[in-house]
Protein backbone atom coordinates (compact mmCIF):
# COMPACT_ATOMS: atom_id res chain seq x y z
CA UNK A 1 29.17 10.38 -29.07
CA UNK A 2 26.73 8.70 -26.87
CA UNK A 3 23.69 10.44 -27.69
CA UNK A 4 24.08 9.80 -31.97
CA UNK A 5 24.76 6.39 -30.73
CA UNK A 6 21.83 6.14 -29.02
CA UNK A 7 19.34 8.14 -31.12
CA UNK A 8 20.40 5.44 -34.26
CA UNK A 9 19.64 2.74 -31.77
CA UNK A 10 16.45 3.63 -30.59
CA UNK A 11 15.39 4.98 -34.28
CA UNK A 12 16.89 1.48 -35.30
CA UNK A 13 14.81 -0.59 -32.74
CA UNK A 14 11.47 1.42 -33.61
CA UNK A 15 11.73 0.44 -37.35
CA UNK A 16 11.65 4.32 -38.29
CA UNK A 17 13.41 6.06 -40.68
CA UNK A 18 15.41 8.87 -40.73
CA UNK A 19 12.76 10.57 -42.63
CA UNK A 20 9.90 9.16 -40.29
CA UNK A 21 11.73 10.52 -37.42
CA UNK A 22 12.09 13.85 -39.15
CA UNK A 23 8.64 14.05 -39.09
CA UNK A 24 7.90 13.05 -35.36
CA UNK A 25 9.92 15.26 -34.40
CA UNK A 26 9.14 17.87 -36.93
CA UNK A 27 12.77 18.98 -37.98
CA UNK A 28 13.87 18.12 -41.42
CA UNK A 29 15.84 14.73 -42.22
CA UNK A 30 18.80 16.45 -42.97
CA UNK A 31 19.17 17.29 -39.25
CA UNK A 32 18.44 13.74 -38.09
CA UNK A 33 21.56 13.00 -40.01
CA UNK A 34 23.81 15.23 -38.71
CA UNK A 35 22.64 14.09 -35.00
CA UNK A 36 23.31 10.64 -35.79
CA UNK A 37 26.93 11.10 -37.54
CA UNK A 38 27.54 13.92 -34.26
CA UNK A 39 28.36 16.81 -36.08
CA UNK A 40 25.14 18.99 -34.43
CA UNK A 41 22.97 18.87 -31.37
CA UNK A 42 19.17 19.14 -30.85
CA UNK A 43 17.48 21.58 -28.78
CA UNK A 44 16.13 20.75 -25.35
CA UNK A 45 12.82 20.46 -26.48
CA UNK A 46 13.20 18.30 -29.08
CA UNK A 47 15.81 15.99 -26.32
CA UNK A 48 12.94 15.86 -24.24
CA UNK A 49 10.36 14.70 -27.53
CA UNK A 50 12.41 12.03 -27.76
CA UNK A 51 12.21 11.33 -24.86
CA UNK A 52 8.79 11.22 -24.39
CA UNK A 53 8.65 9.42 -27.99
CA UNK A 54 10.93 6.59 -27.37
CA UNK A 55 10.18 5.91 -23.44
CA UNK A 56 14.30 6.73 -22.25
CA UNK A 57 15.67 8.69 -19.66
CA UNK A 58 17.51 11.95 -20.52
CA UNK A 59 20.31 11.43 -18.87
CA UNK A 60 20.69 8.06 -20.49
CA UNK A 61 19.96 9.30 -23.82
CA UNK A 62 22.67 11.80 -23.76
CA UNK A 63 25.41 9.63 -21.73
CA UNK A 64 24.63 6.75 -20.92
CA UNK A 65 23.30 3.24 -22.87
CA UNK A 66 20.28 3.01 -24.26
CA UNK A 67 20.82 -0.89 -25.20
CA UNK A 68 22.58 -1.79 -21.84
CA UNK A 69 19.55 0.04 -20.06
CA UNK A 70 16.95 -2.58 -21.65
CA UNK A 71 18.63 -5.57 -21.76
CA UNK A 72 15.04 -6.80 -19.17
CA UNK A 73 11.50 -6.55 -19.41
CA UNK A 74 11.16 -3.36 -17.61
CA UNK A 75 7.61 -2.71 -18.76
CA UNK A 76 6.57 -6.17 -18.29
CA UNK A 77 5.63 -6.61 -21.70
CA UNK A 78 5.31 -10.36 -21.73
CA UNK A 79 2.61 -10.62 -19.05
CA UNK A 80 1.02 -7.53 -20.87
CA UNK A 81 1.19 -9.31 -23.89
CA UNK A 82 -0.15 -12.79 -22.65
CA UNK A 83 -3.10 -11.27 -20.65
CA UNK A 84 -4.35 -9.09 -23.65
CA UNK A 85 -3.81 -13.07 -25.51
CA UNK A 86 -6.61 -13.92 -23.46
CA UNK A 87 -8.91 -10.92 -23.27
CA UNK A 88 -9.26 -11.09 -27.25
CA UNK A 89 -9.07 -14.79 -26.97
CA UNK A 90 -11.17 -16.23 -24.93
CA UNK A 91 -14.09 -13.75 -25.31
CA UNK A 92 -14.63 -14.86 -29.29
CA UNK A 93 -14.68 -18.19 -27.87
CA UNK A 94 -17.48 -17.55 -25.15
CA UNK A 95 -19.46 -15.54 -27.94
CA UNK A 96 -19.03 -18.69 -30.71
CA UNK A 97 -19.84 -21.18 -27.66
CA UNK A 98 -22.85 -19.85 -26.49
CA UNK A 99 -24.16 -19.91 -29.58
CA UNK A 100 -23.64 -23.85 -29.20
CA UNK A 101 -25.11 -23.50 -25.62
CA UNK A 102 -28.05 -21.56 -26.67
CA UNK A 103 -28.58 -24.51 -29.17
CA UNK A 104 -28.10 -27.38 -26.45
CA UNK A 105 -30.30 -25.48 -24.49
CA UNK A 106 -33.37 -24.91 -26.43
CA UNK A 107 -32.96 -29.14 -26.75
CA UNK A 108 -33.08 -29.66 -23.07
CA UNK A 109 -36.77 -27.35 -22.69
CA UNK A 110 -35.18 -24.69 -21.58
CA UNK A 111 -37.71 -21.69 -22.96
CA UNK A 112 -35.97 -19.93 -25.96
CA UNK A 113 -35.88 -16.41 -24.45
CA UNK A 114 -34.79 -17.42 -21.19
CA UNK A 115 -31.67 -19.15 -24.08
CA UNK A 116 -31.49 -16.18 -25.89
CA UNK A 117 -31.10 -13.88 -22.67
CA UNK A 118 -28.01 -16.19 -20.74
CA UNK A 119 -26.92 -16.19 -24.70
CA UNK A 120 -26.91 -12.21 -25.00
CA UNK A 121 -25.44 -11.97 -21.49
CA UNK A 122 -22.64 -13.83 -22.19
CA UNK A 123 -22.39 -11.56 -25.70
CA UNK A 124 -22.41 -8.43 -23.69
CA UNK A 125 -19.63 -9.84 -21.10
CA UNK A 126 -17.35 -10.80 -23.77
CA UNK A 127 -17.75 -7.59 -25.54
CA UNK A 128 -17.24 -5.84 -22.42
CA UNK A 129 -13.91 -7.68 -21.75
CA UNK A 130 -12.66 -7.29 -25.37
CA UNK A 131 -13.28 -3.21 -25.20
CA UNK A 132 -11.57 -2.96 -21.76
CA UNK A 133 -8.42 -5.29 -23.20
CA UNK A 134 -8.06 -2.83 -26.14
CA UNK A 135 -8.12 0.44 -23.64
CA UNK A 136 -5.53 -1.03 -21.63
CA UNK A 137 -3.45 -2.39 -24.67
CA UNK A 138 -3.52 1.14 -26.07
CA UNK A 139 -2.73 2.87 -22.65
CA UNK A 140 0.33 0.48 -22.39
CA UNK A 141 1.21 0.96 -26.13
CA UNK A 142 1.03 4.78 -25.76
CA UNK A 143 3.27 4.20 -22.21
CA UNK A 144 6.28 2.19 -23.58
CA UNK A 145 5.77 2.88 -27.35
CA UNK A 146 9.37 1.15 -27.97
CA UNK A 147 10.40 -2.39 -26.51
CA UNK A 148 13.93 -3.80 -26.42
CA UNK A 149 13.55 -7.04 -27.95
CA UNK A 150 14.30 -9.29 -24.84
CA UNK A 151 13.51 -12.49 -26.06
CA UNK A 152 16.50 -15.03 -26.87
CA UNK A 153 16.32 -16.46 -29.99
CA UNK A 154 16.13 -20.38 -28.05
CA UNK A 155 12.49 -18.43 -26.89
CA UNK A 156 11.77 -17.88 -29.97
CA UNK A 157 12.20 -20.74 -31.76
CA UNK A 158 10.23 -22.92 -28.86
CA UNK A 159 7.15 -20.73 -29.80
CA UNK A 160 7.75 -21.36 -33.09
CA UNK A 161 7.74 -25.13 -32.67
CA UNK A 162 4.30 -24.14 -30.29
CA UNK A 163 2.56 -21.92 -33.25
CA UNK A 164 2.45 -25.02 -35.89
CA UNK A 165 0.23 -26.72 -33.57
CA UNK A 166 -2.03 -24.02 -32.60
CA UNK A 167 -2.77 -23.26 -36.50
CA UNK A 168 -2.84 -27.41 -37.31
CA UNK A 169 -4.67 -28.13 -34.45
CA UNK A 170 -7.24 -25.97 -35.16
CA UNK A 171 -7.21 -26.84 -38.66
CA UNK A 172 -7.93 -30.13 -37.21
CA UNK A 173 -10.69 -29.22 -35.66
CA UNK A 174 -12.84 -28.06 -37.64
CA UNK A 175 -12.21 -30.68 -40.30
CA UNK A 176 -13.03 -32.94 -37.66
CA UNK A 177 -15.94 -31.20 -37.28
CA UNK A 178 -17.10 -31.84 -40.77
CA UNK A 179 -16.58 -34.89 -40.53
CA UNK A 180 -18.94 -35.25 -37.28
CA UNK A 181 -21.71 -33.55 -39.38
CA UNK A 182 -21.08 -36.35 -41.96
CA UNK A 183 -21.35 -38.99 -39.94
CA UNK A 184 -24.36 -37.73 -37.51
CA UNK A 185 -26.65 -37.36 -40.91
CA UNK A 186 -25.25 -40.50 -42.70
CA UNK A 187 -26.09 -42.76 -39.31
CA UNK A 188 -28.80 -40.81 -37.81
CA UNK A 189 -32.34 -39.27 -38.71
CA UNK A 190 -32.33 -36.04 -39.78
CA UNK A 191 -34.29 -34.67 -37.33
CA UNK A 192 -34.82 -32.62 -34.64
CA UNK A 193 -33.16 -33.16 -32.20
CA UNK A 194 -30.09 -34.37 -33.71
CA UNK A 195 -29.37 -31.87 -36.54
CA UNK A 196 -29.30 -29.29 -33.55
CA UNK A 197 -26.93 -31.28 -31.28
CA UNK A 198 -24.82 -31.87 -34.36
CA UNK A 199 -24.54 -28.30 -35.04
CA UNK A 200 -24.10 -27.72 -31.20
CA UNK A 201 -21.35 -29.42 -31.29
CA UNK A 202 -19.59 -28.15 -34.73
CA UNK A 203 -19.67 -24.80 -33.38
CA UNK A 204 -17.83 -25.82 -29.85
CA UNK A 205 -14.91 -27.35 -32.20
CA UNK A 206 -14.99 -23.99 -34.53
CA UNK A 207 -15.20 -22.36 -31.11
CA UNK A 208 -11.81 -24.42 -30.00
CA UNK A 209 -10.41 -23.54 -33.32
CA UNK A 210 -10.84 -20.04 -33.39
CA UNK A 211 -9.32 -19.68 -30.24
CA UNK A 212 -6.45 -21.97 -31.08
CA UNK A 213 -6.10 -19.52 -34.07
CA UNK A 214 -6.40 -16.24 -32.31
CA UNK A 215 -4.43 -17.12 -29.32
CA UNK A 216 -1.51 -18.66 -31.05
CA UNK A 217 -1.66 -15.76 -34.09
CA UNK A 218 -1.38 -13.27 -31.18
CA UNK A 219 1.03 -15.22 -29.36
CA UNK A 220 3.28 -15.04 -32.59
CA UNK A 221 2.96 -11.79 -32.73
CA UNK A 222 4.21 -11.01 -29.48
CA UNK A 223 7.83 -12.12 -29.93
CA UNK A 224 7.76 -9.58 -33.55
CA UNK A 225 8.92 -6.82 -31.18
CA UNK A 226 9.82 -4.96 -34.12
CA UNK A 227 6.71 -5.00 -35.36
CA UNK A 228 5.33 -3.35 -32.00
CA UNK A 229 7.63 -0.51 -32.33
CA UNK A 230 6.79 0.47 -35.89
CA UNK A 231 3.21 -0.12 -35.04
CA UNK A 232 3.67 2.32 -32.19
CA UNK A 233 5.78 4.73 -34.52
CA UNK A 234 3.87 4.68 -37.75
CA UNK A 235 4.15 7.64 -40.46
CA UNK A 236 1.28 10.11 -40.96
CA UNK A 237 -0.09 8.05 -44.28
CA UNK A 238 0.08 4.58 -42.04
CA UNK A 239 -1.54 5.61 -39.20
CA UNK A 240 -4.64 7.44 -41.43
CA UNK A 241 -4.69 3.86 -42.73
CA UNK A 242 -4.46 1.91 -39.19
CA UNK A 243 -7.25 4.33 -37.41
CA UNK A 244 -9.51 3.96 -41.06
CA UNK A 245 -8.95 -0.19 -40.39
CA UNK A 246 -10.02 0.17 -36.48
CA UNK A 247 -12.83 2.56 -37.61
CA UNK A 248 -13.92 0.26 -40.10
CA UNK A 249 -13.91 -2.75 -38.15
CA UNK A 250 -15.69 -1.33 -35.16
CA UNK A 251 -19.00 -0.14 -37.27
CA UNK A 252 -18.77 -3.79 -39.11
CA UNK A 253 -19.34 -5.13 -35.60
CA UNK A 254 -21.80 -3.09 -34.64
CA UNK A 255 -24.13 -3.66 -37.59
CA UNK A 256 -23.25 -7.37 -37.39
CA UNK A 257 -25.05 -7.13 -33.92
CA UNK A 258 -27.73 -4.68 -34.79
CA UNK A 259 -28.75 -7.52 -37.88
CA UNK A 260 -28.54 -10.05 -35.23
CA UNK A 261 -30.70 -8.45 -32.83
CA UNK A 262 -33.17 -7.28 -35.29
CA UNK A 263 -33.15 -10.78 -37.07
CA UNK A 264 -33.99 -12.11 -34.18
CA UNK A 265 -37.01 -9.97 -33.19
CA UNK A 266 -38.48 -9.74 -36.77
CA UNK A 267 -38.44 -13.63 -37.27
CA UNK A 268 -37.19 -14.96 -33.91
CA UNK A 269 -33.93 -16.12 -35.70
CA UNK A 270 -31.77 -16.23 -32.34
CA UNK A 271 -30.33 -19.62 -32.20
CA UNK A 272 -29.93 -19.54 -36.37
CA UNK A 273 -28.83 -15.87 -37.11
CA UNK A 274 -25.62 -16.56 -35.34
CA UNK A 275 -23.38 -16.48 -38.79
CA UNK A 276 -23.95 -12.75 -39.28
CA UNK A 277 -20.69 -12.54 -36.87
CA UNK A 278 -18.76 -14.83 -38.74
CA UNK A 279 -19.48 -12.42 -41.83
CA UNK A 280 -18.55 -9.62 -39.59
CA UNK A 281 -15.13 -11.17 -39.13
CA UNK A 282 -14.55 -12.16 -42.54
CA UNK A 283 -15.22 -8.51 -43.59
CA UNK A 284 -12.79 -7.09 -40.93
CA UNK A 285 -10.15 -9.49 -42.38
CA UNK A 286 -10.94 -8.47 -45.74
CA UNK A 287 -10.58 -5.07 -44.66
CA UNK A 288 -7.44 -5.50 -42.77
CA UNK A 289 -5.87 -7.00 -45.69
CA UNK A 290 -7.17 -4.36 -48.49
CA UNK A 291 -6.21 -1.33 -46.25
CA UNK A 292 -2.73 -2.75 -44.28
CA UNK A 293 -0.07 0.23 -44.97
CA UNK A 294 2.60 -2.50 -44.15
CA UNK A 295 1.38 -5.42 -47.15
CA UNK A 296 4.63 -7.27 -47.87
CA UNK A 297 6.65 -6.65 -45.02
CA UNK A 298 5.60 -9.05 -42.73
C-alpha cells in the first residue's frame, strides 16, 4: 500500500486533482483512482513520469515514505527563495532610484547625458539581474517542481508579524513623501532647484516603498508552499493563462522602455519621462489580475 499512499500524498501536496493528474500523466481519472484506493498498478513508464513530475525517488515512491523523506529542505528552497527576494527586489529599487539620482545629479552640474548614461547603465544592470533571477527561478522550479512544506507554523506566524510592517511601512513612506512635497512648496520657492530636489527625494521614499512592498509580498509568498506546487503543476487552461500573463507583461516592459528612450531623444525628456515605468507596472498588475486562472483562491 505504500505507493497509493504516496501517490495521494504527493498529488495532495502539489494541489492537483485527480483529474489534473490524469492529464499529466495522460491516463484517464478513473485509473488515478484505482492507484490511489490500490486496487491496480501503473506501468513503468508512467512510475518513472511521476517520478520525474513530482521530484521522488522510485524506490521511495513504491516502498518507502514520501513524507518522512522531506521532512528538510533538501532543495534548499529557502535560500533559493530569499536570493530570487532580492534579484526582483532590489533591481526595481536601483531603476526607481536612479531616476532620483539622475535628478540630484543634473542639480549638482553634472552634464545631462553624462546623467542620463550612469542613469541607463544602472537600467540595463538591473534588467540584466532581474532576467538572470527569473532563468534561474524557472530552472529551479522545473528541478524540484514539488516542495514539502518545511516551515513550522511558529515560522510562519513570525513572518506574518514581519509582513504588516513591510506593507505599513511602505505605506508610510510614501505618505510621508507627500507630505515632504507639501511642505517643500508651502515653505520654499517654487523653483528650480528645489522642486527637483523635492521630487529627488519623493522618488527615493517610493523607491524604499516599492521595495518594502515587493520584498515583503515575495517574502509572503515564499512560506505558501502550496501555492508553489500548484504553480509548478498547473492544468492545460492555467498554464495557457500563466505563459499569456508572462507574455503580456514582458512586451508591456519593453514598450515602456522603447517610449522612454524615444521620449527622451525626441524632446530630451530623460529625467521627466521616468513615469512611463510606473504605467508599465500598473498595466502588468492590471493584467495579472484580469487574466489570473487562480482569482479567489488565494
Amino acid at each position: 500500500m505504500a505507493f497509493s499512499n504516496n501517490l495521494q500524498y504527493i498529488r495532495a501536496q502539489a494541489g492537483v486533482t485527480q483529474e489534473q493528474l490524469a492529464e499529466q500523466l495522460e491516463v484517464s481519472r478513473q485509473s488515478v483512482s484505482k492507484w490511489e484506493s490500490g486496487t491496480s498498478f501503473p506501468e513503468m513508464d508512467t512510475l518513472l513520469r511521476i517520478c520525474d513530475l513530482y521530484n521522488v525517488n522510485l524506490d521511495t515512491l513504491l516502498r518507502g515514505s514520501v513524507e518522512e523523506s522531506r521532512v528538510s529542505d533538501t532543495a534548499r528552497y529557502d535560500d533559493h527563495m530569499n536570493r530570487f527576494t532580492l534579484q526582483i527586489a532590489l533591481p526595481v529599487f536601483a531603476i526607481i532610484a536612479g531616476v532620483a539620482l539622475m535628478v540630484l545629479l543634473n542639480i549638482l552640474g553634472l552634464p545631462e547625458m553624462l546623467a542620463v548614461a550612469l542613469f541607463m547603465l544602472i537600467l540595463t544592470i538591473s534588467v540584466v539581474v532581474i532576467v538572470a533571477g527569473g532563468i534561474q527561478h524557472d530552472n529551479f522550479c522545473k528541478k524540484h517542481p514539488v516542495i514539502q512544506d518545511f516551515y513550522t507554523e511558529e515560522e510562519k506566524d513570525a513572518f506574518h508579524q514581519k509582513f504588516v510592517w513591510y506593507i505599513a511601512g511602505g505605506v508610510g513612506a510614501i505618505l510621508f513623501g507627500v507630505v515632504l512635497l507639501i511642505l517643500t512648496f508651502a515653505f520654499l520657492p517654487e523653483r528650480e532647484p528645489y522642486e527637483s530636489i523635492a521630487a529627488a527625494c519623493f522618488l527615493l521614499l517610493i523607491a524604499g516603498a516599492v521595495f518594502s512592498f515587493i520584498y515583503g509580498g515575495m517574502q509572503e509568498d515564499k512560506y505558501k508552499i502550496w501555492k508553489y506546487n500548484r504553480d509548478n503543476n498547473p492544468d492545460p487552461e492555467s498554464k495557457k493563462r500563466l505563459n499569456l500573463i508572462g507574455a503580456a507583461c514582458g512586451v508591456i516592459m519593453l514598450l515602456a522602455t522603447a517610449v522612454y528612450v524615444g521620449l527622451g531623444l525626441a524632446r530630451n525628456a530623460w529625467s521627466t519621462a521616468w513615469w512611463v515605468f510606473a504605467v508599465g507596472g500598473i498595466l502588468c498588475g492590471v493584467v495579472s489580475v484580469a487574466l489570473d486562472p487562480y482569482k479567489g483562491e488565494d
